[in-house]
C-alpha atoms as a PDB file:
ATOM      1  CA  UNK A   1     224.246  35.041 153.710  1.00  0.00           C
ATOM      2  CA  UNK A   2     224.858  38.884 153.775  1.00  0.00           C
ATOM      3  CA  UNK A   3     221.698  41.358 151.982  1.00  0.00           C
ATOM      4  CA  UNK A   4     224.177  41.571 148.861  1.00  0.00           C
ATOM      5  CA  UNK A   5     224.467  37.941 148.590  1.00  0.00           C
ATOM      6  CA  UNK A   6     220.682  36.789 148.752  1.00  0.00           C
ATOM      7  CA  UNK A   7     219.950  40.031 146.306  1.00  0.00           C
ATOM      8  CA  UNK A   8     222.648  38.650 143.267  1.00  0.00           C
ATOM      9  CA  UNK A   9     221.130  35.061 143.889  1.00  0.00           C
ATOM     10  CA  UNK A  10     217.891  36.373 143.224  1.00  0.00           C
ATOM     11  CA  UNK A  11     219.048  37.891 140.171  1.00  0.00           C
ATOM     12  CA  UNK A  12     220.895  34.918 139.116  1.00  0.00           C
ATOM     13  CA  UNK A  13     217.877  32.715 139.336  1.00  0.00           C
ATOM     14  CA  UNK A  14     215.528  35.564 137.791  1.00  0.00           C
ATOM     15  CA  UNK A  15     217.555  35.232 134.850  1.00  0.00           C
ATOM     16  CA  UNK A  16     217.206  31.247 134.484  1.00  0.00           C
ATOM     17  CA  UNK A  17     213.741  32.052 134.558  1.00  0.00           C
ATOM     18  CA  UNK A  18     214.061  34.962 131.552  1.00  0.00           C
ATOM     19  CA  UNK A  19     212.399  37.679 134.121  1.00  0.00           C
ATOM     20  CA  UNK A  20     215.203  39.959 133.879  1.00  0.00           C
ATOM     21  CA  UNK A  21     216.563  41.901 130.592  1.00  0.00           C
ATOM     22  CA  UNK A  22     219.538  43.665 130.674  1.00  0.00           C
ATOM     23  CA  UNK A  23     219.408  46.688 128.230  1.00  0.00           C
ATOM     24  CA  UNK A  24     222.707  48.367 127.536  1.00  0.00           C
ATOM     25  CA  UNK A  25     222.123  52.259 126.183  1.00  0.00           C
ATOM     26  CA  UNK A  26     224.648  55.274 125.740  1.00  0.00           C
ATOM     27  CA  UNK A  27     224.218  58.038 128.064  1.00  0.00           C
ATOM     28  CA  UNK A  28     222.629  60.548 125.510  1.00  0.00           C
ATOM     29  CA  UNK A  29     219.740  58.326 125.139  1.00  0.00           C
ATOM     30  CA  UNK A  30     219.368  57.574 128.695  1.00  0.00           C
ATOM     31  CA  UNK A  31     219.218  61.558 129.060  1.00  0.00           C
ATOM     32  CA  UNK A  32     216.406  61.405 126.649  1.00  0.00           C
ATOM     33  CA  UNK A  33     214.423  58.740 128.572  1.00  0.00           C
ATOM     34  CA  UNK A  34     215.021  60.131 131.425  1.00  0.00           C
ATOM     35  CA  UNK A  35     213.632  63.721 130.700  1.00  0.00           C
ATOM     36  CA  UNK A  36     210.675  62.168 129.265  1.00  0.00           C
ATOM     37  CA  UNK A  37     209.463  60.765 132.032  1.00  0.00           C
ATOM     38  CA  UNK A  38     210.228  64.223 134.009  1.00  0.00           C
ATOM     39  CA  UNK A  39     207.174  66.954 135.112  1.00  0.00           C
ATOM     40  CA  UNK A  40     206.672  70.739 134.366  1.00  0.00           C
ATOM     41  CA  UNK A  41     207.623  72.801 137.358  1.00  0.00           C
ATOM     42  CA  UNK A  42     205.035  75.296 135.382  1.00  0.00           C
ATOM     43  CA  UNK A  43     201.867  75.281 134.127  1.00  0.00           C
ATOM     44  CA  UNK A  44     202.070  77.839 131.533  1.00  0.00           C
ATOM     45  CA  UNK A  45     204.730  79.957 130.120  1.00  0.00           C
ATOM     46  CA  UNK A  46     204.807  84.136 129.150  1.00  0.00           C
ATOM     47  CA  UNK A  47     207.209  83.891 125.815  1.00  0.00           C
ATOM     48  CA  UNK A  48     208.972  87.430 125.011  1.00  0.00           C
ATOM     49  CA  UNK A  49     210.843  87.980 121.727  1.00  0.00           C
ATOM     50  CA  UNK A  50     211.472  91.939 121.845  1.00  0.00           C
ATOM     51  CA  UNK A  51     212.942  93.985 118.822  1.00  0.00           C
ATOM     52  CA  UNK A  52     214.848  97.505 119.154  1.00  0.00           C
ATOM     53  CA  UNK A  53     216.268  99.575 116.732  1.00  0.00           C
ATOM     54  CA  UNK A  54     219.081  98.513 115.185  1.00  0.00           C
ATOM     55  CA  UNK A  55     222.088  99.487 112.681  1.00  0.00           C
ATOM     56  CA  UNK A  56     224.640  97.961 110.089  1.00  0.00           C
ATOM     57  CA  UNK A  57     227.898  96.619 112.032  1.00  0.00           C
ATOM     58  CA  UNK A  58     229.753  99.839 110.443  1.00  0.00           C
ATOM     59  CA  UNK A  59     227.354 102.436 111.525  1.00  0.00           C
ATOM     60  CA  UNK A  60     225.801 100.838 115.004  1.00  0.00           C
ATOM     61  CA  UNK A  61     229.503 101.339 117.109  1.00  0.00           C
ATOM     62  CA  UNK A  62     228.234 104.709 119.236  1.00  0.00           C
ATOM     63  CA  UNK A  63     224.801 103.951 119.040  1.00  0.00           C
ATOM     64  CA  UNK A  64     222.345 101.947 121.659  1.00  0.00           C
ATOM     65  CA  UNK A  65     219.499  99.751 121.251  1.00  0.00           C
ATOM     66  CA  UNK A  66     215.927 101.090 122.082  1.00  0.00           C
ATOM     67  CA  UNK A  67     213.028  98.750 122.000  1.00  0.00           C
ATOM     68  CA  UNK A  68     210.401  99.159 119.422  1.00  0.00           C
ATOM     69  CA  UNK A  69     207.969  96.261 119.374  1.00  0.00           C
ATOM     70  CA  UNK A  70     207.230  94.684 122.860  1.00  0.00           C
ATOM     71  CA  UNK A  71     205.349  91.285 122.571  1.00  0.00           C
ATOM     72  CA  UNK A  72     204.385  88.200 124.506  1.00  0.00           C
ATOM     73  CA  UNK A  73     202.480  85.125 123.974  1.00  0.00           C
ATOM     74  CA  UNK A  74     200.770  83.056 126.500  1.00  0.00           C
ATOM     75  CA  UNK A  75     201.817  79.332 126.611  1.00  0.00           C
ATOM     76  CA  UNK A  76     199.638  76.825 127.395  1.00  0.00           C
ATOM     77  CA  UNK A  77     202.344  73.516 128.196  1.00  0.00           C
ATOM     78  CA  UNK A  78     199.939  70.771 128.669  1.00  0.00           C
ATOM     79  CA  UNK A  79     198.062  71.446 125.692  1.00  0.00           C
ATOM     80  CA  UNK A  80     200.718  73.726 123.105  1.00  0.00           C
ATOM     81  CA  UNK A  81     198.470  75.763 122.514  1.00  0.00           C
ATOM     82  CA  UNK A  82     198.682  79.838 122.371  1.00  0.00           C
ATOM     83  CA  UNK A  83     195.812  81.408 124.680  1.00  0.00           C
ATOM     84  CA  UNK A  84     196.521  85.044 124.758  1.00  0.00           C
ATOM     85  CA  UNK A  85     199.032  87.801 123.145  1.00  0.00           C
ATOM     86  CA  UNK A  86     200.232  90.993 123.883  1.00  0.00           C
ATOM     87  CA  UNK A  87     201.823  93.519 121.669  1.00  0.00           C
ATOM     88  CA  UNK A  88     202.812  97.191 121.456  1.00  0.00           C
ATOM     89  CA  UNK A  89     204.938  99.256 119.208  1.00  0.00           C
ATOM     90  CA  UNK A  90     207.063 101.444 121.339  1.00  0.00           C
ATOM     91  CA  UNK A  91     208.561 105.209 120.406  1.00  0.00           C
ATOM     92  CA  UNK A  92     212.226 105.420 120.296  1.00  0.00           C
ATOM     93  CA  UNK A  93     213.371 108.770 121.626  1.00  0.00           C
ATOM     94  CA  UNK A  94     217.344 108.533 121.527  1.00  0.00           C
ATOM     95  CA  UNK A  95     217.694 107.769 117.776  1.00  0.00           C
ATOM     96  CA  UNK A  96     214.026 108.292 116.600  1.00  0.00           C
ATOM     97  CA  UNK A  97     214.460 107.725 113.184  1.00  0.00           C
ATOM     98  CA  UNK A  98     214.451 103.664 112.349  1.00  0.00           C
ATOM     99  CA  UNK A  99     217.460 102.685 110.033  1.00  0.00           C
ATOM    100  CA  UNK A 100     216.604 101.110 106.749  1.00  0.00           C
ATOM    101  CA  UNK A 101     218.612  98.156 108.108  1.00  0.00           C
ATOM    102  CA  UNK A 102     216.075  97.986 110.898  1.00  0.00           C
ATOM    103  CA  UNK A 103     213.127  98.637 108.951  1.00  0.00           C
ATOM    104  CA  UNK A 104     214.169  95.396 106.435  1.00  0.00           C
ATOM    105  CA  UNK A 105     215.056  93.198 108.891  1.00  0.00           C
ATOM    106  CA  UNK A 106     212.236  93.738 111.668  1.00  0.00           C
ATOM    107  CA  UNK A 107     209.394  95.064 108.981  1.00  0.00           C
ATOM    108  CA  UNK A 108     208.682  97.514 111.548  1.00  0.00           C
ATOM    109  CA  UNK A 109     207.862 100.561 109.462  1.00  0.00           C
ATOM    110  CA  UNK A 110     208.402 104.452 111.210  1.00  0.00           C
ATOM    111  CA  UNK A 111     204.955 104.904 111.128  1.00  0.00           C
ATOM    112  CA  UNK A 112     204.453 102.140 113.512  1.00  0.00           C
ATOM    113  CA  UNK A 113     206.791 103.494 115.961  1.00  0.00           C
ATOM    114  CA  UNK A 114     205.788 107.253 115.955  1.00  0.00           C
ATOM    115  CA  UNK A 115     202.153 105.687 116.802  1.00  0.00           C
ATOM    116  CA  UNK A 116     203.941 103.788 119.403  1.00  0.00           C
ATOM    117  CA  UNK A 117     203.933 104.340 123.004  1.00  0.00           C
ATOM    118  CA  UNK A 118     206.783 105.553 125.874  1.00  0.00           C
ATOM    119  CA  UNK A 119     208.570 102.807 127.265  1.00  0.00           C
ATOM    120  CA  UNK A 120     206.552 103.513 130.703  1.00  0.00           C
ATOM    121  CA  UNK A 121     203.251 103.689 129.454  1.00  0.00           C
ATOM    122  CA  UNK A 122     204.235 100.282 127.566  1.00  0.00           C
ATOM    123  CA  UNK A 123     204.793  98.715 130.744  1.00  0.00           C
ATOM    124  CA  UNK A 124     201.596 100.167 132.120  1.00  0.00           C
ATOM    125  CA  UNK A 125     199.247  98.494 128.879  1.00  0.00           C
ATOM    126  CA  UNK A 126     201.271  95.187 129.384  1.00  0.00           C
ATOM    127  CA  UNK A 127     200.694  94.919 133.284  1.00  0.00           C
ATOM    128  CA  UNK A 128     197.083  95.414 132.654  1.00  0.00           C
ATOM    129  CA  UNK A 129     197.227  92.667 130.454  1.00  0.00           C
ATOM    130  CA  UNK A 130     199.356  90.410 132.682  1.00  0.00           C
ATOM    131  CA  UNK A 131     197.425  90.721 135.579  1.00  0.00           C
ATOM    132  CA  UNK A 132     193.960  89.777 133.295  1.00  0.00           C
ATOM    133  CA  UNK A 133     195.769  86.381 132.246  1.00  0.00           C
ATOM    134  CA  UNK A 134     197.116  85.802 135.493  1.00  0.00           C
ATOM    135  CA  UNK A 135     194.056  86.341 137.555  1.00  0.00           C
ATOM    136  CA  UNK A 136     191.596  84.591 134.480  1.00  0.00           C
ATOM    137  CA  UNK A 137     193.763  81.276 135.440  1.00  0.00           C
ATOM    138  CA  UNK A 138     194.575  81.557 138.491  1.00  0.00           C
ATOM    139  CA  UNK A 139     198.669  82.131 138.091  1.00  0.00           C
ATOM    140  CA  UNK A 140     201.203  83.725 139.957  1.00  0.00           C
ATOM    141  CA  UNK A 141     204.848  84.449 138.719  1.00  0.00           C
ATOM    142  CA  UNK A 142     207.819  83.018 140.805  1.00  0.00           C
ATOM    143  CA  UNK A 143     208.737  84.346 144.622  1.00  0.00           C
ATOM    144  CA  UNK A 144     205.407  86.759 144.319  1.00  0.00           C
ATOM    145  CA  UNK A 145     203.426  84.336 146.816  1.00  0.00           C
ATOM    146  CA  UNK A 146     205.013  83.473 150.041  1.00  0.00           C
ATOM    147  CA  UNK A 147     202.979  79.944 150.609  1.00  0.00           C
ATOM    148  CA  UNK A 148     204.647  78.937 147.084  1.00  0.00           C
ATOM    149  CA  UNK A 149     207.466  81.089 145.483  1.00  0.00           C
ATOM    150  CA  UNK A 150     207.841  78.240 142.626  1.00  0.00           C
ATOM    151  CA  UNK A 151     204.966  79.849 141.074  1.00  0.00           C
ATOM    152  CA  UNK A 152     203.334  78.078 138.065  1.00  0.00           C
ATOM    153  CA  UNK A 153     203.532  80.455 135.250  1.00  0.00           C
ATOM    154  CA  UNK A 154     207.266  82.262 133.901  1.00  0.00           C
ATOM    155  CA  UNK A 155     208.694  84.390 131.371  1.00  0.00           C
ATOM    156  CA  UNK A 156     210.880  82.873 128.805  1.00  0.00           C
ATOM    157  CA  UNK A 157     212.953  84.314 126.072  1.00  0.00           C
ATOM    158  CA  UNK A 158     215.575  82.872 123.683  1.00  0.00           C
ATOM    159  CA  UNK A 159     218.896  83.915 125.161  1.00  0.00           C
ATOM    160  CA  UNK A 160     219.080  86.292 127.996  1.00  0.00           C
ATOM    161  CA  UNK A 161     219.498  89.424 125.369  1.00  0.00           C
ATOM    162  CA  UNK A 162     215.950  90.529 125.563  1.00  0.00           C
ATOM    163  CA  UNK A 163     215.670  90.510 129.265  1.00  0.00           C
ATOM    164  CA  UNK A 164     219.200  90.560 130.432  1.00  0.00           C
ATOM    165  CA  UNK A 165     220.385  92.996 127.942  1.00  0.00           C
ATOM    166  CA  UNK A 166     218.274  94.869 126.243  1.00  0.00           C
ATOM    167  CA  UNK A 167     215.324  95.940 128.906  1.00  0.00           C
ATOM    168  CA  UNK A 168     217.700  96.364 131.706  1.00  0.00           C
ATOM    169  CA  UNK A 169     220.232  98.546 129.729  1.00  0.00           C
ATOM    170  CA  UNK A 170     217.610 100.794 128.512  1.00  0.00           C
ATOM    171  CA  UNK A 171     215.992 101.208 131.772  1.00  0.00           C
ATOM    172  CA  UNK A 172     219.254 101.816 133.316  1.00  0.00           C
ATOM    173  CA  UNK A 173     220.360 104.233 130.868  1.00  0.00           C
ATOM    174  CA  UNK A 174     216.827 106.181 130.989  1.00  0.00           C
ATOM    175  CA  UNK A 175     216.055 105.775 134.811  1.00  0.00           C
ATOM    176  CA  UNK A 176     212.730 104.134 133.947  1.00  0.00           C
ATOM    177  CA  UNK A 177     211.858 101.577 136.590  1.00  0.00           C
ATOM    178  CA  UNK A 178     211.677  98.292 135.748  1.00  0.00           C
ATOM    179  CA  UNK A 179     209.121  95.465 136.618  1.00  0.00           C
ATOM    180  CA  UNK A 180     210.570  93.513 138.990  1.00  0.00           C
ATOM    181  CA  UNK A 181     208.500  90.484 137.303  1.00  0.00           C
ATOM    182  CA  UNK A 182     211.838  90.541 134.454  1.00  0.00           C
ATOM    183  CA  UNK A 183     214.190  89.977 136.948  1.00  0.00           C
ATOM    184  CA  UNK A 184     214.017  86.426 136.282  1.00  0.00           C
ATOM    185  CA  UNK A 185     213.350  84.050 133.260  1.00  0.00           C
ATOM    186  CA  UNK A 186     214.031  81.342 131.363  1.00  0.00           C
ATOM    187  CA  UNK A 187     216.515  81.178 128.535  1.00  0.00           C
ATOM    188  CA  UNK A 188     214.871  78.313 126.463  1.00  0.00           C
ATOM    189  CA  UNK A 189     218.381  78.096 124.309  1.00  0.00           C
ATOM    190  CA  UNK A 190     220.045  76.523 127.695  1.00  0.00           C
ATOM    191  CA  UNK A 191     217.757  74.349 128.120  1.00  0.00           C
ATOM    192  CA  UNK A 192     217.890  72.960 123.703  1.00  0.00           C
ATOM    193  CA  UNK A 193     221.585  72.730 124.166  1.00  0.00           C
ATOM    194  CA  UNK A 194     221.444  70.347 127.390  1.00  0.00           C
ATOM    195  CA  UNK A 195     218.396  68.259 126.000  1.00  0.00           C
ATOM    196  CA  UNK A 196     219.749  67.952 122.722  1.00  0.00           C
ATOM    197  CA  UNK A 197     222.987  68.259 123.245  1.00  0.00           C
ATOM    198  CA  UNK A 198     223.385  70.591 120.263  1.00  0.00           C
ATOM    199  CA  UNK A 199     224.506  74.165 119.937  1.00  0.00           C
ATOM    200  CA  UNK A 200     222.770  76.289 117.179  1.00  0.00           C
ATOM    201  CA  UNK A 201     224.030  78.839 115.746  1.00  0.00           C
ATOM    202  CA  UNK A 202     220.639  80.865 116.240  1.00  0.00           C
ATOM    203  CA  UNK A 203     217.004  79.812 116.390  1.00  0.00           C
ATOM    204  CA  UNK A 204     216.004  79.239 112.918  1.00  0.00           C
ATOM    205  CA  UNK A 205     218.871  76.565 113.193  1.00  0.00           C
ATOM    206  CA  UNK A 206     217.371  75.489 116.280  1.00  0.00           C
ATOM    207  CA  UNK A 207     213.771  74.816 114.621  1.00  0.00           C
ATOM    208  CA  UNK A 208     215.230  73.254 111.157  1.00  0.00           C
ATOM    209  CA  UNK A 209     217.384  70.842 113.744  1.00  0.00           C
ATOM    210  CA  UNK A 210     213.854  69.363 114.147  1.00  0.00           C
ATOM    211  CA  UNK A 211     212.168  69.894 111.224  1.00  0.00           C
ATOM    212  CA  UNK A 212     210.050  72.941 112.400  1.00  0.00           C
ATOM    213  CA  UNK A 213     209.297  75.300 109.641  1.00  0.00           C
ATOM    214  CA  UNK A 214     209.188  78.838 110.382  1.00  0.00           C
ATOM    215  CA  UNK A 215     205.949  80.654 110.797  1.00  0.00           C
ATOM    216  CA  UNK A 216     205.392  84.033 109.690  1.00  0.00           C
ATOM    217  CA  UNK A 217     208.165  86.307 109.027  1.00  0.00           C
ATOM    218  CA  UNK A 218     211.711  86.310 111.160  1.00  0.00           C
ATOM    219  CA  UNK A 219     212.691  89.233 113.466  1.00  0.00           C
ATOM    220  CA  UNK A 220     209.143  90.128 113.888  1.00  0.00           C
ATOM    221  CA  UNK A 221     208.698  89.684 117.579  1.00  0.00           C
ATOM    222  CA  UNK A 222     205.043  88.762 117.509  1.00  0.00           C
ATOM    223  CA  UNK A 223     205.970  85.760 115.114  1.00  0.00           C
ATOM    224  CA  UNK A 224     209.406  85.049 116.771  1.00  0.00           C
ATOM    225  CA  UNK A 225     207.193  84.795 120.009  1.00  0.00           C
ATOM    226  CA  UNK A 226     204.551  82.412 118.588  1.00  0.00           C
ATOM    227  CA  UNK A 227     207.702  80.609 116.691  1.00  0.00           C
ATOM    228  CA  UNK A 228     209.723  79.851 120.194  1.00  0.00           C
ATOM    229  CA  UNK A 229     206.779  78.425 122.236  1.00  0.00           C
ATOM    230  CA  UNK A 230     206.481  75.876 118.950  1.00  0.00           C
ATOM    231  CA  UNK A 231     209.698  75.110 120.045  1.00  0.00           C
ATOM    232  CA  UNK A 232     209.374  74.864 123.463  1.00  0.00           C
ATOM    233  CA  UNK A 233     206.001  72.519 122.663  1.00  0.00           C
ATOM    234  CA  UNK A 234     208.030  70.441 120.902  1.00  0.00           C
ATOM    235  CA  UNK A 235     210.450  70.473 123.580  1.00  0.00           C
ATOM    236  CA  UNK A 236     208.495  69.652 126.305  1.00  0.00           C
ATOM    237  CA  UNK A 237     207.103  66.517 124.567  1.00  0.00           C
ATOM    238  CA  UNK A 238     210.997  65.324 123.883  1.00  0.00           C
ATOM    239  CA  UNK A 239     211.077  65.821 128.026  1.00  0.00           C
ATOM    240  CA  UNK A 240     212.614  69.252 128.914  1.00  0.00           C
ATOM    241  CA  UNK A 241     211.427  70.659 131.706  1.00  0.00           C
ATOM    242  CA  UNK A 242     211.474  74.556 131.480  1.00  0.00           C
ATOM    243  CA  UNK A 243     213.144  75.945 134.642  1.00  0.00           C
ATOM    244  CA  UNK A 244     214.378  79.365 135.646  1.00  0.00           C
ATOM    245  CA  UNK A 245     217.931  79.598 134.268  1.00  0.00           C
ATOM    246  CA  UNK A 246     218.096  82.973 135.387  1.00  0.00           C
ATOM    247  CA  UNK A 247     217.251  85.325 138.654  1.00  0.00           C
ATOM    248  CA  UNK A 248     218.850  88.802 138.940  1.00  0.00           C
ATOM    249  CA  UNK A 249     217.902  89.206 142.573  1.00  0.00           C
ATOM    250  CA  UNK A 250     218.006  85.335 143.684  1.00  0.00           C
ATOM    251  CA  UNK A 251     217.314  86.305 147.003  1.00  0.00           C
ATOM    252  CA  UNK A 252     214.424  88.776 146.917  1.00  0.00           C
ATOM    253  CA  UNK A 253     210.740  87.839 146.991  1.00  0.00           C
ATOM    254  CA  UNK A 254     209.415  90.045 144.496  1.00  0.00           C
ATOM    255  CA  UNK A 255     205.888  90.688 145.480  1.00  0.00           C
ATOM    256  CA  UNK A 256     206.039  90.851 149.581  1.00  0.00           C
ATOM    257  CA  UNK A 257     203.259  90.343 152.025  1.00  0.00           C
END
């Protein structure tokens, strides 16, 4: 008797005794099961929600977005909870006047901005801050340690705007350098749409399609921050595993030694 033979015999007779069930399930719940079973490739994750000034559709056409509020929360996965945040209004220069649009919609008032820092010096206050997190637990970012370029700590946005758009564009346009540590994120929407195989039309629609309520006012980027790692709590208990979705320079180790 061939391996194949003896192994359906053994089944048959398994199932005279009842020790075998046969469970039938569609594929989007065997998704489900599967994921929940799966493990965090990181420990921790760096959620950015930035705003920039912005316009009506008929008067934005010739103008560009600058950023103006530059915030990030620390994410703790295995226990949801927020341990640190970063924030720091930041001084347009191009258009240096905020719109009324942008002052209704972000609550960012001028004040805040002429207070506000260069986009540089920004990037200075939030490395110092970085570094303190990572070095308080023991994190390192992805390709910036050559034993282990996984890393266990990333940065994670909702869509690739902030990071893919918005910060790249304005450093281009204003030769500022940029970090290399944004060269490479996570865009949390990817990941919603292939766990729950549904595609919001933005992320308030995302949060009411599982009865999350909204904390703290919309298109602030300190509360849109706080807001997506709710999300992505609630997401890693349904089983998503938060991976890089995106790497600007896939083959460049970022910090080398």
């Amino acid at each position: 008797m061939n391996s194949r033979n003896s192994r359906d015999s053994l089944l048959d007779f398994a199932r005279l005794l009842n020790a075998v069930e046969t469970v039938y399930a569609n594929s989007a719940s065997c998704r489900l099961q599967t994921a929940r079973h799966s493990t965090q490739t990181f420990r921790y994750i760096i959620v950015m929600d930035l705003e920039a000034t912005c316009w009506t559709k008929e008067t934005q056409k010739w103008k560009t977005h600058e950023i103006i509020e530059f915030p990030a929360v620390l994410l703790n996965l295995s226990s949801g909870q927020i341990e640190s945040e970063f924030q720091q209004y930041v001084m347009p220069i191009e258009n240096p006047r905020l719109s009324e649009f942008c002052t209704e919609l972000t609550g960012i008032r001028q004040q805040q901005v002429d207070a506000g820092v260069p986009l540089p010096t920004c990037f200075i206050l939030f490395n110092k801050w970085l570094n303190k997190v990572l070095l308080e637990r023991k994190l390192y970012l992805p390709k910036t340690e050559l034993r282990d370029k996984t890393g266990n700590v990333a940065f994670a946005t909702w869509t690739d705007w902030d990071l893919g758009s918005c910060l790249s564009k304005e450093c281009t346009r204003k030769r500022i350098p940029k970090p290399s540590c944004f060269d490479l994120w996570i865009d949390v929407r990817t990941i919603y749409r292939q766990l729950y195989q549904r595609r919001p039309a933005n992320f308030g629609e995302a949060l009411e399609s599982l009865g999350i309520r909204f904390e703290g006012r919309p298109h602030s980027g300190l509360h849109d921050a706080r807001n997506i790692a709710r999300l992505m709590t609630r997401m890693c208990k349904d089983g998503a595993n938060f991976v890089i979705t995106k790497d600007l320079k896939p083959f460049d180790v970022l910090n080398k030694k």
